[in-house]
C-alpha atoms as a PDB file:
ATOM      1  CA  UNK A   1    -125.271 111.591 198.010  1.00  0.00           C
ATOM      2  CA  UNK A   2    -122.446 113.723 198.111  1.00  0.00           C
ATOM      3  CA  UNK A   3    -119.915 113.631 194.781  1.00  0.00           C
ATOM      4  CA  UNK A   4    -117.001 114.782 198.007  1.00  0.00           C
ATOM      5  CA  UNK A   5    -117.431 111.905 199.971  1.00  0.00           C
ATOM      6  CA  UNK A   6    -117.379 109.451 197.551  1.00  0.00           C
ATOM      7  CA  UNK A   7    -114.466 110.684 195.623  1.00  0.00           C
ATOM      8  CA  UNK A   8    -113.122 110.726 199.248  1.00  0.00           C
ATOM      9  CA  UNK A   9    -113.841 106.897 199.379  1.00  0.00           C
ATOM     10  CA  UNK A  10    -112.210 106.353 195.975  1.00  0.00           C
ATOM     11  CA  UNK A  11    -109.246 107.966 196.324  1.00  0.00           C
ATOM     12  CA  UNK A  12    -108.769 105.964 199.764  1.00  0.00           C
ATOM     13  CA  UNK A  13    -109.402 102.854 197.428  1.00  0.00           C
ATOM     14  CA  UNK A  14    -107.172 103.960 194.921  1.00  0.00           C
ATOM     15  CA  UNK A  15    -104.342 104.455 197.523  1.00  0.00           C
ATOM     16  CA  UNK A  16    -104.759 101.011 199.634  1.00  0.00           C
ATOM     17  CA  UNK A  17    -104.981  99.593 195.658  1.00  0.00           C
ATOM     18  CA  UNK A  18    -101.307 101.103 194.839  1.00  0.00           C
ATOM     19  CA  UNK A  19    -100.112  99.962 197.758  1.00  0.00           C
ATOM     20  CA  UNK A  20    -101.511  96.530 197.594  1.00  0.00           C
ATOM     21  CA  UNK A  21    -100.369  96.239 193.827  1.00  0.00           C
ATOM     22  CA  UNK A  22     -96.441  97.901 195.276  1.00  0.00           C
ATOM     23  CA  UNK A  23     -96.276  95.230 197.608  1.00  0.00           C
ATOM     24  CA  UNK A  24     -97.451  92.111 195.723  1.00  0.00           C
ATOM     25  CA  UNK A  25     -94.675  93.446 192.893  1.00  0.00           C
ATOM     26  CA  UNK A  26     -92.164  93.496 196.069  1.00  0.00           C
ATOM     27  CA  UNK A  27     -93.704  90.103 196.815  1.00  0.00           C
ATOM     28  CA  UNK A  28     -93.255  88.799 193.355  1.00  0.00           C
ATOM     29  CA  UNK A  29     -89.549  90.103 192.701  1.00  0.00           C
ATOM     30  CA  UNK A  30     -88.068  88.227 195.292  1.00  0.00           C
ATOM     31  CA  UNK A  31     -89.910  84.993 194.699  1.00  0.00           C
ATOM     32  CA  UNK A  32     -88.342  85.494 191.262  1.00  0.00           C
ATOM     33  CA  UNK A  33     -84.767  86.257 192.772  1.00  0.00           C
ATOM     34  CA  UNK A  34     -85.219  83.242 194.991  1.00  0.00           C
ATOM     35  CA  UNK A  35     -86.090  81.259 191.800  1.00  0.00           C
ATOM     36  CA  UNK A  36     -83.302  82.742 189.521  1.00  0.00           C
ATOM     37  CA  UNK A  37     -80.444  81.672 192.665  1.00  0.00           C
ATOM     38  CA  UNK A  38     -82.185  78.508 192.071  1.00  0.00           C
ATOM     39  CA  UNK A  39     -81.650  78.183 188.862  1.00  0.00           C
ATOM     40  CA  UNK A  40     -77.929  79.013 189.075  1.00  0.00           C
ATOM     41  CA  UNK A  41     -77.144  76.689 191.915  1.00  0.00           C
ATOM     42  CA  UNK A  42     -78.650  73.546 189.928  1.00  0.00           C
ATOM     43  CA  UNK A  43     -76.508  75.050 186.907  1.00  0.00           C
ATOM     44  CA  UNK A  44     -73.602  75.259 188.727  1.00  0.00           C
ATOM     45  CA  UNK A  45     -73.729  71.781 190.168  1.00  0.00           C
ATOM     46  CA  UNK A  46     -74.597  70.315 186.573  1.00  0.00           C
ATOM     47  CA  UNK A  47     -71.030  71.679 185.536  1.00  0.00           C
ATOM     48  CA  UNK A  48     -69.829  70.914 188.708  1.00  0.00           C
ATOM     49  CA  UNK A  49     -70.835  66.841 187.840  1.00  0.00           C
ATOM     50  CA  UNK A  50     -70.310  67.025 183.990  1.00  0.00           C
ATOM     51  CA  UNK A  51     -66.766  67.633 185.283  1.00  0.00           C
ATOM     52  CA  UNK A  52     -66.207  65.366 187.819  1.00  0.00           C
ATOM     53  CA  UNK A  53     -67.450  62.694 185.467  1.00  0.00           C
ATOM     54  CA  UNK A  54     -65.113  63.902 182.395  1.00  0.00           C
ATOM     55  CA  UNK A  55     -62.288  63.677 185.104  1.00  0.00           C
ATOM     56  CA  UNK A  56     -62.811  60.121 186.085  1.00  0.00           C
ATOM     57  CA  UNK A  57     -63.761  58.615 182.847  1.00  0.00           C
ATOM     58  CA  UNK A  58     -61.041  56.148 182.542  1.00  0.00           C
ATOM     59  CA  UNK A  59     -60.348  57.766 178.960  1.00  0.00           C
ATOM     60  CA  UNK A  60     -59.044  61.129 181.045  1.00  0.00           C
ATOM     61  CA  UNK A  61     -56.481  58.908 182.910  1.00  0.00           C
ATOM     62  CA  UNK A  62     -55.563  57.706 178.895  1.00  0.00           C
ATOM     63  CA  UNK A  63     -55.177  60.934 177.581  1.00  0.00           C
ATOM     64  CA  UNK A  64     -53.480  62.425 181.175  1.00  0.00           C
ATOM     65  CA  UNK A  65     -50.923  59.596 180.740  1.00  0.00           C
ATOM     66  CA  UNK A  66     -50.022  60.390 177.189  1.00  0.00           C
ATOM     67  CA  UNK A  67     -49.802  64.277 177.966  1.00  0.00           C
ATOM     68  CA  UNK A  68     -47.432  63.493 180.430  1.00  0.00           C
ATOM     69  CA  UNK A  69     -44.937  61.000 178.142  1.00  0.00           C
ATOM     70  CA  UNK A  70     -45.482  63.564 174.830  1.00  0.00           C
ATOM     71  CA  UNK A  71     -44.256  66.328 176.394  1.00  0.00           C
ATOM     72  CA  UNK A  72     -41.475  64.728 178.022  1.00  0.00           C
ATOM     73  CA  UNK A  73     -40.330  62.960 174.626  1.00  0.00           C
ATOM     74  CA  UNK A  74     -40.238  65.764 172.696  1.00  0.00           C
ATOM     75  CA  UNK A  75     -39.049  68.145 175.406  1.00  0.00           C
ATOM     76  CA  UNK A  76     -35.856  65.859 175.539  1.00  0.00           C
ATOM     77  CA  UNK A  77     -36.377  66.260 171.629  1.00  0.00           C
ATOM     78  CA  UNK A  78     -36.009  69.927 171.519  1.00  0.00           C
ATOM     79  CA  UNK A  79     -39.568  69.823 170.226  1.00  0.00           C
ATOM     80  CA  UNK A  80     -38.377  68.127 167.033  1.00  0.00           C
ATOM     81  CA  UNK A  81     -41.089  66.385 164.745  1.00  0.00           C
ATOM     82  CA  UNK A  82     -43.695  67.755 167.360  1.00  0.00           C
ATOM     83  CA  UNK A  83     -45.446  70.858 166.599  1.00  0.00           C
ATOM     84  CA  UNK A  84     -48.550  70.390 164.188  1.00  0.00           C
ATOM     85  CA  UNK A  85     -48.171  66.905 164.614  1.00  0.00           C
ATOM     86  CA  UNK A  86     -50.889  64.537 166.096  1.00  0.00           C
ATOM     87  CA  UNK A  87     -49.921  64.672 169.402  1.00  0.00           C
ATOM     88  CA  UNK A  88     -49.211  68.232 169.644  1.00  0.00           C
ATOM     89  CA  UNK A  89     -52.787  68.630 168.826  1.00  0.00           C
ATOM     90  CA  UNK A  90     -53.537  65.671 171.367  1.00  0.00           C
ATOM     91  CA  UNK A  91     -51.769  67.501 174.224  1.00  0.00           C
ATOM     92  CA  UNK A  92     -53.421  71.471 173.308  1.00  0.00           C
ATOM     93  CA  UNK A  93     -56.525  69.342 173.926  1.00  0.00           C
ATOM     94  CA  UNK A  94     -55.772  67.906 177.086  1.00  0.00           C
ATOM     95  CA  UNK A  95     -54.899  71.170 178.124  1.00  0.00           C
ATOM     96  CA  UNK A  96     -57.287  73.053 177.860  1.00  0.00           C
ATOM     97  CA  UNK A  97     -60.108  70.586 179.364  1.00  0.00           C
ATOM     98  CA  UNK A  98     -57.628  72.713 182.387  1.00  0.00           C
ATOM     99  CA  UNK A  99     -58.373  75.621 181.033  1.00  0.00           C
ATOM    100  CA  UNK A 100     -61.870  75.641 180.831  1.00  0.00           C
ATOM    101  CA  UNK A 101     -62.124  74.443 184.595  1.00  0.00           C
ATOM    102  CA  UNK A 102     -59.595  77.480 185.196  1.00  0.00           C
ATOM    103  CA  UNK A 103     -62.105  79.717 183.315  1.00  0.00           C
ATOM    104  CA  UNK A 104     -65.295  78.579 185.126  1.00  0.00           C
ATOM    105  CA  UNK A 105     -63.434  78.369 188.683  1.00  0.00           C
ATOM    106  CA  UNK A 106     -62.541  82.154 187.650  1.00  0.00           C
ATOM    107  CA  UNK A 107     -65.780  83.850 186.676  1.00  0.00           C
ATOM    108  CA  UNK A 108     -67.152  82.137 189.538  1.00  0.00           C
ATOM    109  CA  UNK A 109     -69.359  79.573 187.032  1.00  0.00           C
ATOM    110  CA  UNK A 110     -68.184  76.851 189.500  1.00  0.00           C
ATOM    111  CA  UNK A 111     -66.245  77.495 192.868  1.00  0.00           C
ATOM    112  CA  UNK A 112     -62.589  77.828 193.374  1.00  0.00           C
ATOM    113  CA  UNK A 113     -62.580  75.660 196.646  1.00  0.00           C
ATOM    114  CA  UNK A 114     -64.671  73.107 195.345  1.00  0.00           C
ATOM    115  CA  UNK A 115     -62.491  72.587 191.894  1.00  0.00           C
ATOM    116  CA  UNK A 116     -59.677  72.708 194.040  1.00  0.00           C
ATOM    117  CA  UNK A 117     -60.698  70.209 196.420  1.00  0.00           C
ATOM    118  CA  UNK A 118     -61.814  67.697 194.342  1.00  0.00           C
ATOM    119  CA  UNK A 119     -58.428  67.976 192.031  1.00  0.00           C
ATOM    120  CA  UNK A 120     -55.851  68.761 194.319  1.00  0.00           C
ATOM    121  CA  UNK A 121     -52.661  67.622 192.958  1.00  0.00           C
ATOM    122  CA  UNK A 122     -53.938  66.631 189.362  1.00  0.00           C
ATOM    123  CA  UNK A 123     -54.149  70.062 188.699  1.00  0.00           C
ATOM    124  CA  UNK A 124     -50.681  70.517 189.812  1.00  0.00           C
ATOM    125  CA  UNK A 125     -48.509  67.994 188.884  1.00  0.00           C
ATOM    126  CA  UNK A 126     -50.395  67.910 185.182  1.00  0.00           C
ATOM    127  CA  UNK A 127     -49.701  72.005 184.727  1.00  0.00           C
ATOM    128  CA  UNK A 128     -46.144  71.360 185.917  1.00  0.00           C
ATOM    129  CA  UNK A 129     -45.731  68.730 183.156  1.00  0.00           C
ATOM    130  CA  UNK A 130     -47.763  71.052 180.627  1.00  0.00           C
ATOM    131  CA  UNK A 131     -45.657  74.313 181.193  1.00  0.00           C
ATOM    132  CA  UNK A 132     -42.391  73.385 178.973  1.00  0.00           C
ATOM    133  CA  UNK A 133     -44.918  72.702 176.128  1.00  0.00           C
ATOM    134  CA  UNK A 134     -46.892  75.935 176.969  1.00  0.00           C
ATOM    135  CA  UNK A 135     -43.326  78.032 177.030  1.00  0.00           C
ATOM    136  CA  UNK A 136     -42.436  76.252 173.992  1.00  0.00           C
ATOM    137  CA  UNK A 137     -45.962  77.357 171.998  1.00  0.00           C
ATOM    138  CA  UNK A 138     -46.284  80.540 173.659  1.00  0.00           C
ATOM    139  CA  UNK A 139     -42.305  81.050 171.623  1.00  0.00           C
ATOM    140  CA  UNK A 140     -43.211  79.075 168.697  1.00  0.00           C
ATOM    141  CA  UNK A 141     -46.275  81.497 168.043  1.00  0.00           C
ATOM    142  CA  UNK A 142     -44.473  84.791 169.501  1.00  0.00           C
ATOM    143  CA  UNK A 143     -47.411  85.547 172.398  1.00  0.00           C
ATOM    144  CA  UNK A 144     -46.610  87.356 175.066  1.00  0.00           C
ATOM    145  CA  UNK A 145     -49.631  86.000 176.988  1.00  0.00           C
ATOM    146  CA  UNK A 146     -49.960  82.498 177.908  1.00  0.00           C
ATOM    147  CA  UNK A 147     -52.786  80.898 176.101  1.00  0.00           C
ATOM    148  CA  UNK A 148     -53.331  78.256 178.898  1.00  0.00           C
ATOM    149  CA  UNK A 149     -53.174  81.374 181.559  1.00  0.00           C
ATOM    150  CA  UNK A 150     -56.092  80.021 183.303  1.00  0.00           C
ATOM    151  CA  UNK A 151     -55.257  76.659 183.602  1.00  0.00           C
ATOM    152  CA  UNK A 152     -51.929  77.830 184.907  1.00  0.00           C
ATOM    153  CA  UNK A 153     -53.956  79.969 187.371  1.00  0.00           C
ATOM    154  CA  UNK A 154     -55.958  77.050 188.474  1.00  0.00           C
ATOM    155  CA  UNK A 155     -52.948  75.157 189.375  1.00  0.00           C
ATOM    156  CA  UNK A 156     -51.308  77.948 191.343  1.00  0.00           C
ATOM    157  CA  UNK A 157     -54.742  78.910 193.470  1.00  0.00           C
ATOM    158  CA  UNK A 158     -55.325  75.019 194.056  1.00  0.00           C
ATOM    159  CA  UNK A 159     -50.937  74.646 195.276  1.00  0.00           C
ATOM    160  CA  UNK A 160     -51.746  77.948 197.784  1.00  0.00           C
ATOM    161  CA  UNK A 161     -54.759  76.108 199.107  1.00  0.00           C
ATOM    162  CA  UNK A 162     -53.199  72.522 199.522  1.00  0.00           C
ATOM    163  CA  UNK A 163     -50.273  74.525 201.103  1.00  0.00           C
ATOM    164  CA  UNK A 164     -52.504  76.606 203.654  1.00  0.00           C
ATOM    165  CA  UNK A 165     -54.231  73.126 204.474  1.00  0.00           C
ATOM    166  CA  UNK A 166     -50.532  70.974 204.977  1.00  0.00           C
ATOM    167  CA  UNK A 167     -49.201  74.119 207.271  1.00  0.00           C
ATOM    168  CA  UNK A 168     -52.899  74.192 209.511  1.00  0.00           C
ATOM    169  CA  UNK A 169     -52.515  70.527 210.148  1.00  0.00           C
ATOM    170  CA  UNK A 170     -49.270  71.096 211.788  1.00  0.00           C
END
């Protein structure tokens, strides 16, 4: 028997063995990708439903109402008897159920068109009530950024897409 050959045959086996082993990792990497996409699109629509029930709870259209008559009785207040008080706290909280959809809609945890869809004017109308009390807290506590920046993002993106679907209709 000659040692040549069947280091020959070995190294052949070797090879086909590399290769085999390269494309079963190859193989295996984008099963995992397809599983990891999976994984975020069944994340993504859990958020997408955890908000879509928190938004028509009946207690949202509660706490929406009282957001809206707060702000405009202490607004016609000059914000007197309001800040640190109850509903001041109330309103922040309100809020910023906005901002967090703002902030997922933004690092693309749940999509843009979809939040702004299913929202539409909510969005809008409830950040155009919100802003004198966000002016009024961003002054109170001297920022220079506005705390509730992505729920006043949210609003704006959602306006520019109802707008570009009232002017296509026509």
């Amino acid at each position: 028997m000659d040692f040549a050959l069947v280091i020959s045959y070995l190294s052949a086996f070797s090879s086909i063995a590399v290769i085999l082993g390269a494309i079963f990792v190859v193989f295996q990497l984008r099963q995992n990708s397809k599983l990891i996409e999976l994984s975020i699109r069944e994340n993504r629509s859990s958020i997408a439903f955890a908000l879509l029930e928190r938004i028509t709870d009946e207690n949202f259209a509660l706490r929406r109402k009282k957001m809206h008559d707060t702000i405009r009785k202490y607004k016609e207040m000059n914000w007197e008897g309001f800040d640190d008080s109850l509903e001041d706290f109330e309103a922040r909280n309100f809020a910023y159920i906005y901002e967090l959809i703002g902030q997922f809609a933004r690092e693309n945890i749940t999509d843009l068109s979809t939040v702004a869809s299913a929202l539409q004017y909510l969005v809008v109308t409830d950040w155009n009530a919100f802003r004198p009390l966000s002016e009024h807290l961003m002054s109170r506590f001297n920022l220079k950024v506005n705390p509730w920046g992505s729920f006043e993002w949210l609003a704006d993106e959602t306006m520019k897409r109802m707008n570009t679907r009232e002017r296509t209709k026509t």
